[in-house]
PDB file of N, CA and C in Angstrom:
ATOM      1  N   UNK A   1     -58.098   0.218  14.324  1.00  0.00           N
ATOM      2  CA  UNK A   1     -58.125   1.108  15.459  1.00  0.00           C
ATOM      3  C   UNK A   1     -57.725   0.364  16.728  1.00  0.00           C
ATOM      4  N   UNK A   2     -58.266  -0.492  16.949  1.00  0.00           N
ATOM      5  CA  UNK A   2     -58.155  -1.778  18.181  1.00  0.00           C
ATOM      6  C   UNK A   2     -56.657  -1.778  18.244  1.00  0.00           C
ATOM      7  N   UNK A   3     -55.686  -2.125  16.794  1.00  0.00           N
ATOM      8  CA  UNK A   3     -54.420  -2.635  16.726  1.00  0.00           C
ATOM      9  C   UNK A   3     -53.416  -1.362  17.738  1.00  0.00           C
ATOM     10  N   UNK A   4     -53.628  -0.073  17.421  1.00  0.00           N
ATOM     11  CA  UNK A   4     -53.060   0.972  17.382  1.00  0.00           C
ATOM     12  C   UNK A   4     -53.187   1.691  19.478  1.00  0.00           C
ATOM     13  N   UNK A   5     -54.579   0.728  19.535  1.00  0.00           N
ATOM     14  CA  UNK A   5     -54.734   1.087  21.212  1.00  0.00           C
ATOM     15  C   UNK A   5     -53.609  -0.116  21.637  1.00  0.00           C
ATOM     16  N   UNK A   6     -53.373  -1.101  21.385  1.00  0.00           N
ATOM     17  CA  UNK A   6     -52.857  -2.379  21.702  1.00  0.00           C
ATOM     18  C   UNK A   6     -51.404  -1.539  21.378  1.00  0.00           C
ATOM     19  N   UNK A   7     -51.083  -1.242  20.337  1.00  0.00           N
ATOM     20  CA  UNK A   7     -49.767  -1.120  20.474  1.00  0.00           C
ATOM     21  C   UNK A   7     -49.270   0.168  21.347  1.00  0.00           C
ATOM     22  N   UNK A   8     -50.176   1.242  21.635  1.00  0.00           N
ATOM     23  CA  UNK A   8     -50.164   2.233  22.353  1.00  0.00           C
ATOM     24  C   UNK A   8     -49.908   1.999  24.072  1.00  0.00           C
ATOM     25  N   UNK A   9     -50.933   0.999  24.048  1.00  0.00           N
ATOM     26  CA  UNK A   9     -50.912   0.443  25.903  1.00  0.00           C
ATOM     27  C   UNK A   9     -48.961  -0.339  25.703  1.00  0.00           C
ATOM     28  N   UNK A  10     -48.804  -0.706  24.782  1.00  0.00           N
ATOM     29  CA  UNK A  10     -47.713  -1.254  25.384  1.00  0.00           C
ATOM     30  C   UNK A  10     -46.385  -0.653  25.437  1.00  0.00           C
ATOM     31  N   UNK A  11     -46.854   0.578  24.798  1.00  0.00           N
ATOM     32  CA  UNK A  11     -45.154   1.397  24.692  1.00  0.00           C
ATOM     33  C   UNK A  11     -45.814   1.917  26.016  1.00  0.00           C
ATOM     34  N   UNK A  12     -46.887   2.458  26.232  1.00  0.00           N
ATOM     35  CA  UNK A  12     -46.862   3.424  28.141  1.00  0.00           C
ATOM     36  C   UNK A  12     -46.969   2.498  29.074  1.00  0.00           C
ATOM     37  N   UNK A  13     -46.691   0.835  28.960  1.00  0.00           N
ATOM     38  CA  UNK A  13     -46.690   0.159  30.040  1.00  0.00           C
ATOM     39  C   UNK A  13     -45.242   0.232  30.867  1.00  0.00           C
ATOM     40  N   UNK A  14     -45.211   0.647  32.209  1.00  0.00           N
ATOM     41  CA  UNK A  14     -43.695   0.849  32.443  1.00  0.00           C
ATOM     42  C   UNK A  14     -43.327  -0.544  32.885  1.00  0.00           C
ATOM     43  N   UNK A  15     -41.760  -0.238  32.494  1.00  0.00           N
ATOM     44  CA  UNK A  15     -40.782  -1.715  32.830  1.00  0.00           C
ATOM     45  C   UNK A  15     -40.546  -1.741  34.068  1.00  0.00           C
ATOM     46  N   UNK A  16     -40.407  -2.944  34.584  1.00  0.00           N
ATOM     47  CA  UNK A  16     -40.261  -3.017  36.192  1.00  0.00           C
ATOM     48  C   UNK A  16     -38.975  -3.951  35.776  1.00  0.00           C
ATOM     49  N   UNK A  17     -37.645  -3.318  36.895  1.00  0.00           N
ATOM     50  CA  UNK A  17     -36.054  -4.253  37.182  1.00  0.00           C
ATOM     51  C   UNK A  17     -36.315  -4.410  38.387  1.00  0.00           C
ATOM     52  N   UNK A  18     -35.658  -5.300  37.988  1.00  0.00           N
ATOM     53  CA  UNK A  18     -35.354  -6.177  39.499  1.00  0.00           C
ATOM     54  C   UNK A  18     -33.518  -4.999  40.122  1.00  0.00           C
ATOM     55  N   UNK A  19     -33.984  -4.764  41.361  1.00  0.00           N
ATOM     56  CA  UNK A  19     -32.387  -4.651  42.345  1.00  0.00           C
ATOM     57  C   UNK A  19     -31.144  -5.271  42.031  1.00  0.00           C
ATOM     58  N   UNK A  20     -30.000  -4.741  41.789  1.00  0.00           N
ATOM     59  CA  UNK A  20     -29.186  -5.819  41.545  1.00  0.00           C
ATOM     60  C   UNK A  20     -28.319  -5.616  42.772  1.00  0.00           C
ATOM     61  N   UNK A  21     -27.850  -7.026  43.405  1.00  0.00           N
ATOM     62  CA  UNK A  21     -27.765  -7.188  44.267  1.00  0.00           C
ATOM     63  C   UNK A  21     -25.994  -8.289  44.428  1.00  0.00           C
ATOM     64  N   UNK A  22     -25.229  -7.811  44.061  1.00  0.00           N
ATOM     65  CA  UNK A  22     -24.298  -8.303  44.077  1.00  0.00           C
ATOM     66  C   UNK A  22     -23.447  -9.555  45.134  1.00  0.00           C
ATOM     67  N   UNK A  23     -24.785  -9.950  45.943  1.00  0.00           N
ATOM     68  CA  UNK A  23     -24.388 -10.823  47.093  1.00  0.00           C
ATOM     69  C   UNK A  23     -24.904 -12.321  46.392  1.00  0.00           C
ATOM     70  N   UNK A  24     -25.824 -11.386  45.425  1.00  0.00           N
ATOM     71  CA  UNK A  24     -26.593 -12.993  44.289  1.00  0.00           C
ATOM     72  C   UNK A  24     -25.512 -14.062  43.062  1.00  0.00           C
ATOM     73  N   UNK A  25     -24.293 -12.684  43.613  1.00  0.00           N
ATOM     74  CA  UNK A  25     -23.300 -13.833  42.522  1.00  0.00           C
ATOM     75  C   UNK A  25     -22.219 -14.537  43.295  1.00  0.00           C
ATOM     76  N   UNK A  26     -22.013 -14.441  44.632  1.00  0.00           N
ATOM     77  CA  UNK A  26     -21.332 -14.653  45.170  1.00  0.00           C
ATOM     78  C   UNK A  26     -21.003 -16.201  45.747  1.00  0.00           C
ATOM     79  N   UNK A  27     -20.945 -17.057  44.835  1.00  0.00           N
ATOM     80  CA  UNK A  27     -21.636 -18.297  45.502  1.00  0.00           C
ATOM     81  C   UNK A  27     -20.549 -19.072  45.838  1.00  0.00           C
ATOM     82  N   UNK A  28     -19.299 -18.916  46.134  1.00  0.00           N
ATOM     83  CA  UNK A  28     -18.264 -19.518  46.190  1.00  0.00           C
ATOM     84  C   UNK A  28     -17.764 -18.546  47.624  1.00  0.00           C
ATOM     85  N   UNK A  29     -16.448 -19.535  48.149  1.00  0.00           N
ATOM     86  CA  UNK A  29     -15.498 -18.656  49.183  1.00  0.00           C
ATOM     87  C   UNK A  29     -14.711 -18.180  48.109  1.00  0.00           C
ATOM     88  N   UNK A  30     -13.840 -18.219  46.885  1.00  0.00           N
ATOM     89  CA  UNK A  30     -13.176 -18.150  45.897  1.00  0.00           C
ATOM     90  C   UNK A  30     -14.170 -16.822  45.430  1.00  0.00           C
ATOM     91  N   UNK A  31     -15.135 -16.821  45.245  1.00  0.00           N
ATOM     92  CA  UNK A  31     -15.581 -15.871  44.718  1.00  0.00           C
ATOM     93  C   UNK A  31     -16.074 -14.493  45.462  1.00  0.00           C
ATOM     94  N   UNK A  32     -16.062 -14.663  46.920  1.00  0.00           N
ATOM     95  CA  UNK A  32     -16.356 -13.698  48.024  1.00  0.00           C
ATOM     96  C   UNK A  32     -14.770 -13.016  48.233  1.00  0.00           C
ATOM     97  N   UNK A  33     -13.700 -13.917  48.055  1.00  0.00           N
ATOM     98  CA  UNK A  33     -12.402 -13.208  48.309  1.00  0.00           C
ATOM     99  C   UNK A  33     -12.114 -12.621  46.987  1.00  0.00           C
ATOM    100  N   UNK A  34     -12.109 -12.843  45.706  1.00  0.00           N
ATOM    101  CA  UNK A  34     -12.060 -11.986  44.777  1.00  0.00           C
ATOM    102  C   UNK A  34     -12.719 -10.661  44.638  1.00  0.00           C
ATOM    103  N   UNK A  35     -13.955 -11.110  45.443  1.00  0.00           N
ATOM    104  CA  UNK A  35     -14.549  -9.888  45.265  1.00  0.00           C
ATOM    105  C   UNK A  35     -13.980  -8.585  46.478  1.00  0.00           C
ATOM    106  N   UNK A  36     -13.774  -9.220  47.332  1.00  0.00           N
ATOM    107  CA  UNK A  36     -12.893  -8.357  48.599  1.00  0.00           C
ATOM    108  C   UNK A  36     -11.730  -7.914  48.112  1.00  0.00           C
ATOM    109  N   UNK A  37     -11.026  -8.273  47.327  1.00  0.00           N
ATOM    110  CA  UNK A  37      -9.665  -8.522  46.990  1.00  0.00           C
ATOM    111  C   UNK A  37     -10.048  -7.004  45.931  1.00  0.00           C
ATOM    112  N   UNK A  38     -10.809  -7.407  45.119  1.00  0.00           N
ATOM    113  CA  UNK A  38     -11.164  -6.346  44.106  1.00  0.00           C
ATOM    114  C   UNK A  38     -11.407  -4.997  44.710  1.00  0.00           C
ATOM    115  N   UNK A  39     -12.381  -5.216  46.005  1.00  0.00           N
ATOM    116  CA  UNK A  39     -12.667  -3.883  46.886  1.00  0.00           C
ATOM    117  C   UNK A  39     -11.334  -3.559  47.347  1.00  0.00           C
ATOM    118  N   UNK A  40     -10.706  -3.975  48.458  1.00  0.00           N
ATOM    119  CA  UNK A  40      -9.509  -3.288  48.623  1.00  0.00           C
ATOM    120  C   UNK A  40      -8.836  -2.611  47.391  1.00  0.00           C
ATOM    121  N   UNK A  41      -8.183  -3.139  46.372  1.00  0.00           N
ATOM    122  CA  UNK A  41      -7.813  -2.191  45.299  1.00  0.00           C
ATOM    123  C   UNK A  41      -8.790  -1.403  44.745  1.00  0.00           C
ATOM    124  N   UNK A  42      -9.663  -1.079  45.096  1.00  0.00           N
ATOM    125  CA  UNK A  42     -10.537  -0.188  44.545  1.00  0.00           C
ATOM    126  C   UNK A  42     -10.277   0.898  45.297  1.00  0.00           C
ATOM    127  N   UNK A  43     -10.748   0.598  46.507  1.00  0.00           N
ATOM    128  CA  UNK A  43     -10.671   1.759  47.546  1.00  0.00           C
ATOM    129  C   UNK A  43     -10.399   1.155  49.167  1.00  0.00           C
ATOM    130  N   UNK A  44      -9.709   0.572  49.133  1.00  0.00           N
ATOM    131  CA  UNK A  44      -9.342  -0.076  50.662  1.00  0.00           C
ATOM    132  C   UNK A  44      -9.155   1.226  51.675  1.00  0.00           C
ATOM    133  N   UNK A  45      -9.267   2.252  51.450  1.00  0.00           N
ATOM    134  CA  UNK A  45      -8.991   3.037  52.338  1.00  0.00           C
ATOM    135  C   UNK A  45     -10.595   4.351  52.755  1.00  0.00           C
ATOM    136  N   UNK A  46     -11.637   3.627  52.315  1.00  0.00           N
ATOM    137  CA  UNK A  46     -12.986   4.343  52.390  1.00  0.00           C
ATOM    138  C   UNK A  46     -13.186   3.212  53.068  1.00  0.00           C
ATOM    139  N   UNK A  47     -13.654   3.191  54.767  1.00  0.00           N
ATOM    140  CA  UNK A  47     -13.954   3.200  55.634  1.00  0.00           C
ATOM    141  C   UNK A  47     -15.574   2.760  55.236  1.00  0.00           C
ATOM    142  N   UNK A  48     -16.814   3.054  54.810  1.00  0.00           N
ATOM    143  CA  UNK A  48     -18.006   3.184  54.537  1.00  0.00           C
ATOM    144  C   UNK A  48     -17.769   1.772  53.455  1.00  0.00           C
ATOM    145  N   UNK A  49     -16.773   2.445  52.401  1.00  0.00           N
ATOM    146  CA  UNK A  49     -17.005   1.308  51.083  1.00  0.00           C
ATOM    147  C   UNK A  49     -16.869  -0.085  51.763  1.00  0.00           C
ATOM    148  N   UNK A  50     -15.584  -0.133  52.454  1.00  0.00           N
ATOM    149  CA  UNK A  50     -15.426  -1.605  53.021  1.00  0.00           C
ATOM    150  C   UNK A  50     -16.149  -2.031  53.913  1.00  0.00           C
ATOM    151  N   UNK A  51     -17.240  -1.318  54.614  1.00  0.00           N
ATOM    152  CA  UNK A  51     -18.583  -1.673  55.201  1.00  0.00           C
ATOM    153  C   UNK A  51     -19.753  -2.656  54.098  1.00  0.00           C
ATOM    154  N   UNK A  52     -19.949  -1.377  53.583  1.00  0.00           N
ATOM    155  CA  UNK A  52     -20.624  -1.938  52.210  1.00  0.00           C
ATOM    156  C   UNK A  52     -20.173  -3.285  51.850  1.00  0.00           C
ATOM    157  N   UNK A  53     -19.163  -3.386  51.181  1.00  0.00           N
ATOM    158  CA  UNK A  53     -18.260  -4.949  50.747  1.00  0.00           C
ATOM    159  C   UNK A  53     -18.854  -6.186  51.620  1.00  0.00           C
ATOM    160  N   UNK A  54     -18.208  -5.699  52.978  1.00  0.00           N
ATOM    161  CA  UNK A  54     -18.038  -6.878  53.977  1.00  0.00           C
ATOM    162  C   UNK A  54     -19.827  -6.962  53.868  1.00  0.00           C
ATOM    163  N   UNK A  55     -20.982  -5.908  53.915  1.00  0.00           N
ATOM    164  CA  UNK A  55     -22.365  -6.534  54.026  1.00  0.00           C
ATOM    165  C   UNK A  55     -22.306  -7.353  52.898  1.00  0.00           C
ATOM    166  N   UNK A  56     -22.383  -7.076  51.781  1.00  0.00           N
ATOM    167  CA  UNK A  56     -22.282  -7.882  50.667  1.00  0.00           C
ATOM    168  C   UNK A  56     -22.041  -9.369  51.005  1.00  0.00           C
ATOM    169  N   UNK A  57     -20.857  -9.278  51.109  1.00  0.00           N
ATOM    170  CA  UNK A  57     -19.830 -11.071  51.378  1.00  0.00           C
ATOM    171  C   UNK A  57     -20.824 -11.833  52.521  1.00  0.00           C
ATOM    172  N   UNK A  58     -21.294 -10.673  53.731  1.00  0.00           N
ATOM    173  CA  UNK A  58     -22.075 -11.511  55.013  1.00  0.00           C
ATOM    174  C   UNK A  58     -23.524 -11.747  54.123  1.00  0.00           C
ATOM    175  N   UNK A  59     -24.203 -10.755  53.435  1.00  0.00           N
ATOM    176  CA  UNK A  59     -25.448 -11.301  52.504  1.00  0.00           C
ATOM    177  C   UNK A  59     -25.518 -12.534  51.941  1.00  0.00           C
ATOM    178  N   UNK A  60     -24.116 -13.051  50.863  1.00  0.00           N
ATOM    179  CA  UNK A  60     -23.499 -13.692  50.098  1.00  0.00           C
ATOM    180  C   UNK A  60     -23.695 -15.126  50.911  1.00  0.00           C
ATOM    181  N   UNK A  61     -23.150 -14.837  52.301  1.00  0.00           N
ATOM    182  CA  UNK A  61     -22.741 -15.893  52.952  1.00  0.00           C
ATOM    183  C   UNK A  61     -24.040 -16.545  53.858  1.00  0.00           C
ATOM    184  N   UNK A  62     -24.307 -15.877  54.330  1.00  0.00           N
ATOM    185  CA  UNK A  62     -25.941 -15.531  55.292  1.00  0.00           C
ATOM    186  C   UNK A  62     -26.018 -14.725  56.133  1.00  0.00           C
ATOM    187  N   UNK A  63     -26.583 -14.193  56.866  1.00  0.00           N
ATOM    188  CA  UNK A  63     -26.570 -13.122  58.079  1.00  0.00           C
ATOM    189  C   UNK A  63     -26.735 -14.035  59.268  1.00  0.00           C
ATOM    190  N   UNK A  64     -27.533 -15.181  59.521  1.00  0.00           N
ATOM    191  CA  UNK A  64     -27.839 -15.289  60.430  1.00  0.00           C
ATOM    192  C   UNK A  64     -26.583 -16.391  60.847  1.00  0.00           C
ATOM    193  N   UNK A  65     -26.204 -17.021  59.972  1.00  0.00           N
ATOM    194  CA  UNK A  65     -24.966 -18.032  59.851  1.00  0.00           C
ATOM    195  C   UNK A  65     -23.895 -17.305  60.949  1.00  0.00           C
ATOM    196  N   UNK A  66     -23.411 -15.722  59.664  1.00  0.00           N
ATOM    197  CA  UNK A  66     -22.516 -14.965  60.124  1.00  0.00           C
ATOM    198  C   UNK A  66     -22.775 -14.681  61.592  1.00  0.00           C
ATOM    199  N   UNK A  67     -23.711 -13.880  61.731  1.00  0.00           N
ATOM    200  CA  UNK A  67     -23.718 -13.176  63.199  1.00  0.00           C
ATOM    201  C   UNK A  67     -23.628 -14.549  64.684  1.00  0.00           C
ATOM    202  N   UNK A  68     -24.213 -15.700  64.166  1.00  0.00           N
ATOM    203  CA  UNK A  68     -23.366 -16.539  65.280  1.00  0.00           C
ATOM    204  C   UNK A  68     -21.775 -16.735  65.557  1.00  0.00           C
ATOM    205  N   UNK A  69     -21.488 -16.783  64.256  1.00  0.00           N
ATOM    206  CA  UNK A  69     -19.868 -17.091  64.174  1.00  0.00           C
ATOM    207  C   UNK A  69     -19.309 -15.816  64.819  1.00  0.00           C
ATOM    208  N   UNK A  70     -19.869 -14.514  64.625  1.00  0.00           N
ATOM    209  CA  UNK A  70     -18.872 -13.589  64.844  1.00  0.00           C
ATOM    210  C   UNK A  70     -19.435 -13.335  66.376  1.00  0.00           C
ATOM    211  N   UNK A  71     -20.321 -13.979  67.542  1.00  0.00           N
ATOM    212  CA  UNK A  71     -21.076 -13.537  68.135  1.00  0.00           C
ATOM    213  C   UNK A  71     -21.658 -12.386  68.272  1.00  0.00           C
ATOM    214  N   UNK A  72     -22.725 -12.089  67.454  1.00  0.00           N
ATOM    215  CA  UNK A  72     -23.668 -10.932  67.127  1.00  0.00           C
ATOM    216  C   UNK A  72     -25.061 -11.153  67.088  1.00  0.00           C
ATOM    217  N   UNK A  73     -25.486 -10.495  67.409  1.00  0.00           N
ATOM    218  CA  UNK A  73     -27.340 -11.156  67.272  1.00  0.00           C
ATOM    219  C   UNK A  73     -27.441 -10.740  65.700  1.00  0.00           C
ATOM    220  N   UNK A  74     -28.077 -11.393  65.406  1.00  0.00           N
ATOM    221  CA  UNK A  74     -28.617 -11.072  63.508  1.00  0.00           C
ATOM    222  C   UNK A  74     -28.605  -9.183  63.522  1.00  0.00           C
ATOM    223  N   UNK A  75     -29.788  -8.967  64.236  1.00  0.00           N
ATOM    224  CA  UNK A  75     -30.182  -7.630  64.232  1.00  0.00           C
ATOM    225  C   UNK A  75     -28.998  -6.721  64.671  1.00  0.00           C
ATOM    226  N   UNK A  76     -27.802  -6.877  65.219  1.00  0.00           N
ATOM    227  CA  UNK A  76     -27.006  -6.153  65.253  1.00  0.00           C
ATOM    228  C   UNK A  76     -26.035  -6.285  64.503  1.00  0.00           C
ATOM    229  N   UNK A  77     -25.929  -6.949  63.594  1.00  0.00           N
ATOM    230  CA  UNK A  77     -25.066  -7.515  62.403  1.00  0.00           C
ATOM    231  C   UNK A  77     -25.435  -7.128  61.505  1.00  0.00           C
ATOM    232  N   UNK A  78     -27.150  -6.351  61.257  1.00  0.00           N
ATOM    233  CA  UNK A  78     -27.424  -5.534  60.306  1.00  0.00           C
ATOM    234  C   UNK A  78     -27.256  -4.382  60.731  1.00  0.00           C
ATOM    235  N   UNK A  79     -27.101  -4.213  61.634  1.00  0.00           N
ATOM    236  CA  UNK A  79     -26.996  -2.714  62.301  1.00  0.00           C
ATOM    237  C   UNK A  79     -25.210  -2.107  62.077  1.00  0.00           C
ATOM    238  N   UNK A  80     -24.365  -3.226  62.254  1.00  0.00           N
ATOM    239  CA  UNK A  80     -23.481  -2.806  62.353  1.00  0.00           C
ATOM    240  C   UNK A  80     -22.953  -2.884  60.872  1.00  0.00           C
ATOM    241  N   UNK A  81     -23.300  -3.342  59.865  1.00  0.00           N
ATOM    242  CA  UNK A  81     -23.412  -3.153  58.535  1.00  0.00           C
ATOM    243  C   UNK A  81     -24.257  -2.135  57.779  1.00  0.00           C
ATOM    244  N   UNK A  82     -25.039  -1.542  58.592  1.00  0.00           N
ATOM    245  CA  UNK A  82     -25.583  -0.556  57.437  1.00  0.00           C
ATOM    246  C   UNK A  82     -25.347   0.717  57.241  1.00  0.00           C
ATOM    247  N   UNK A  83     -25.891   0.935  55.886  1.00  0.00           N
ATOM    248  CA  UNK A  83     -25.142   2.402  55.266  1.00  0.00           C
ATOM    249  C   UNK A  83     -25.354   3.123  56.790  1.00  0.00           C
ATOM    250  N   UNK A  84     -24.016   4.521  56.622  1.00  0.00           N
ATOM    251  CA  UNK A  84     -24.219   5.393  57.463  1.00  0.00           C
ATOM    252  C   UNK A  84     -23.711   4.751  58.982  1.00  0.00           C
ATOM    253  N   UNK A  85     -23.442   3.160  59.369  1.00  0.00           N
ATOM    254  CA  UNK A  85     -23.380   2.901  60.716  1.00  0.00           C
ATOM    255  C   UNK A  85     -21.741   3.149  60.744  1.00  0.00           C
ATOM    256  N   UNK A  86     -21.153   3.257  62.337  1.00  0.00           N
ATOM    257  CA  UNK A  86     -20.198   3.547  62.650  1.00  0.00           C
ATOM    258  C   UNK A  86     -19.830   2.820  63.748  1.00  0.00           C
ATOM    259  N   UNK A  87     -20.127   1.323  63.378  1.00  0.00           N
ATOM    260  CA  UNK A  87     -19.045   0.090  64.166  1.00  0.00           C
ATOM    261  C   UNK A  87     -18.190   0.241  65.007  1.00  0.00           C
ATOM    262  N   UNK A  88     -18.118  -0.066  65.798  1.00  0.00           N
ATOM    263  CA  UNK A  88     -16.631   0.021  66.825  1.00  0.00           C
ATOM    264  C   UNK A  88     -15.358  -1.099  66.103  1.00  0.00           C
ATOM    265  N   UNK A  89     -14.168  -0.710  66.212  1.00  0.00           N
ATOM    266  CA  UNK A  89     -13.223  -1.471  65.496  1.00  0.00           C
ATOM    267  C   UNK A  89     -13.310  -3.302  66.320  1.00  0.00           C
ATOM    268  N   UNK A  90     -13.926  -3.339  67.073  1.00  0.00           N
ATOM    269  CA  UNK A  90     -13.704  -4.289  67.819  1.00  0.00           C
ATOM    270  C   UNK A  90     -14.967  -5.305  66.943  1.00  0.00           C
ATOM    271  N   UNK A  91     -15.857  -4.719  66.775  1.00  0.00           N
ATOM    272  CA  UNK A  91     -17.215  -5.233  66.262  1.00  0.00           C
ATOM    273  C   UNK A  91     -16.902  -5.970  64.416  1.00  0.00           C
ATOM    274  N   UNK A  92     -15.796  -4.320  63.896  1.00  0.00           N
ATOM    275  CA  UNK A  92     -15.388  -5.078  62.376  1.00  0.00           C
ATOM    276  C   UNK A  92     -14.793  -6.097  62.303  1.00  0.00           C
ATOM    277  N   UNK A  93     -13.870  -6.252  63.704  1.00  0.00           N
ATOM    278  CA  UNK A  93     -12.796  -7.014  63.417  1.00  0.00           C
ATOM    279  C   UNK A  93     -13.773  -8.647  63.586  1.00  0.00           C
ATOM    280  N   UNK A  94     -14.651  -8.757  64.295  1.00  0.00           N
ATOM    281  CA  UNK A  94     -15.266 -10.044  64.931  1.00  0.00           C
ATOM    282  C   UNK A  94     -15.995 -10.402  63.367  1.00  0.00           C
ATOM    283  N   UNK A  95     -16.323  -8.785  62.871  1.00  0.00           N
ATOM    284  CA  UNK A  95     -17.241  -9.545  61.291  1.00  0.00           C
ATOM    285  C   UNK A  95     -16.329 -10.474  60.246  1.00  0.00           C
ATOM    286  N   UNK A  96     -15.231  -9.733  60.388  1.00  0.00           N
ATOM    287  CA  UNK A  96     -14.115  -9.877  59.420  1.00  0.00           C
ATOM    288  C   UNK A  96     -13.641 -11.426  59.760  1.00  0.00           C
ATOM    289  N   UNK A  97     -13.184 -11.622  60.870  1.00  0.00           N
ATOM    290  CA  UNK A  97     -12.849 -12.368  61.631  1.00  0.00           C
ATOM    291  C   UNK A  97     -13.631 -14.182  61.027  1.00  0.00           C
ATOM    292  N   UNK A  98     -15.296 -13.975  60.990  1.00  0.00           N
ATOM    293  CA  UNK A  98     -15.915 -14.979  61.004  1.00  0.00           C
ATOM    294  C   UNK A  98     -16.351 -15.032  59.208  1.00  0.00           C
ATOM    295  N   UNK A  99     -15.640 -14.000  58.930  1.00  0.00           N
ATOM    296  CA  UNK A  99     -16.217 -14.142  57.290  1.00  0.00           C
ATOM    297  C   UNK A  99     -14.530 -14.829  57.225  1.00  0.00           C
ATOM    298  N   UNK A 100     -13.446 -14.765  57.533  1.00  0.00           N
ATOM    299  CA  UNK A 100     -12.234 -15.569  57.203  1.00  0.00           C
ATOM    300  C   UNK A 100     -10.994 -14.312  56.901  1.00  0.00           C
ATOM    301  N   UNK A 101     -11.414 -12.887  56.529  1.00  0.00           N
ATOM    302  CA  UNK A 101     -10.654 -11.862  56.252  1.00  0.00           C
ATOM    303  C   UNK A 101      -9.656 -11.754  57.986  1.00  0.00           C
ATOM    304  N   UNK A 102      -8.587 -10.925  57.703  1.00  0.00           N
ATOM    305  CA  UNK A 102      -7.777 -10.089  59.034  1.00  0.00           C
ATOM    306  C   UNK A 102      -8.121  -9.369  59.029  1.00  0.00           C
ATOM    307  N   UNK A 103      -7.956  -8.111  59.922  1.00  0.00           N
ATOM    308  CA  UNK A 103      -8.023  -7.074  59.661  1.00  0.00           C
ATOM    309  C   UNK A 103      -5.888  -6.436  60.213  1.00  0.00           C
ATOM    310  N   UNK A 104      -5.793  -6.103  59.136  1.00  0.00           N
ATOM    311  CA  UNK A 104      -4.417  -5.446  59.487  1.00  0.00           C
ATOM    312  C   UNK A 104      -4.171  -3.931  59.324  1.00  0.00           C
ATOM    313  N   UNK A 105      -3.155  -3.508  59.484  1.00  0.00           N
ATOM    314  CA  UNK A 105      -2.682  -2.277  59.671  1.00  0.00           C
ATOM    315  C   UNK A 105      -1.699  -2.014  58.765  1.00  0.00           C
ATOM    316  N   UNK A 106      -1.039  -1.174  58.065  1.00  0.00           N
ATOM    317  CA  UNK A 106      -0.125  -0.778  57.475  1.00  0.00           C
ATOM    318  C   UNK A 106       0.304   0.954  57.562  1.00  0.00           C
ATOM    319  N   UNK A 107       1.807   0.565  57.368  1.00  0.00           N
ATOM    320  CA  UNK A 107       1.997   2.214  57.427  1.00  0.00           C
ATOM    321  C   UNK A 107       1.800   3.012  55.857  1.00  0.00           C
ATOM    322  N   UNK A 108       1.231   3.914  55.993  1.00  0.00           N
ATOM    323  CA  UNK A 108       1.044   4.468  54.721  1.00  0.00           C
ATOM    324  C   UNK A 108       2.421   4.828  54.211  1.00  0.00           C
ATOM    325  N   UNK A 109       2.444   4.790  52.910  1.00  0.00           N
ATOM    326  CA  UNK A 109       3.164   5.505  51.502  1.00  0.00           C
ATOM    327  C   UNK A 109       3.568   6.703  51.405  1.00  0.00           C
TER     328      UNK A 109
END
């Protein structure tokens, strides 16, 4: 009887995951531009996604590192990275800028 509570508690024990967090593999500059490289052909033209990305690469890299280089206070370097925010082009370009990316223009297709 004992065996059958024991094996009972452990099928209703729930599993706990961990977040996956794609800034945890990023441990290289080689491996932050592949991964950018990959985003642009994915969707270089979603505005939000390449927000997303670039937080990633600044996670990857550090925040507090980044936001000196790009002159930003930390807290506005998360601000200007998070879901839903709407950056001024001047602000992406300084992120972009200190992570090593351009930011360019092209005429569409």
């Amino acid at each position: 009887m004992a065996a059958k509570k024991k094996r009972a508690a452990r099928k209703t024990k729930a599993e706990s995951f961990s977040r996956w967090d794609s800034a945890e593999y990023l441990r290289s500059e080689e491996d932050m531009a592949a991964y950018f490289d990959a985003a642009v052909a994915e969707a270089g033209d979603d505005p939000a996604y390449m927000l997303s990305v670039l937080n990633v690469i600044a996670r990857a890299r550090g925040m507090m590192k980044l936001a000196s280089q790009a002159g930003l206070t930390r807290a506005g370097l998360y601000k200007a990275l998070a879901p839903d925010a709407k950056p001024s082009i001047q602000t992406v370009s300084k992120i972009a800028r200190a992570l090593g990316f351009r930011l360019t223009l092209k005429r569409a297709a």
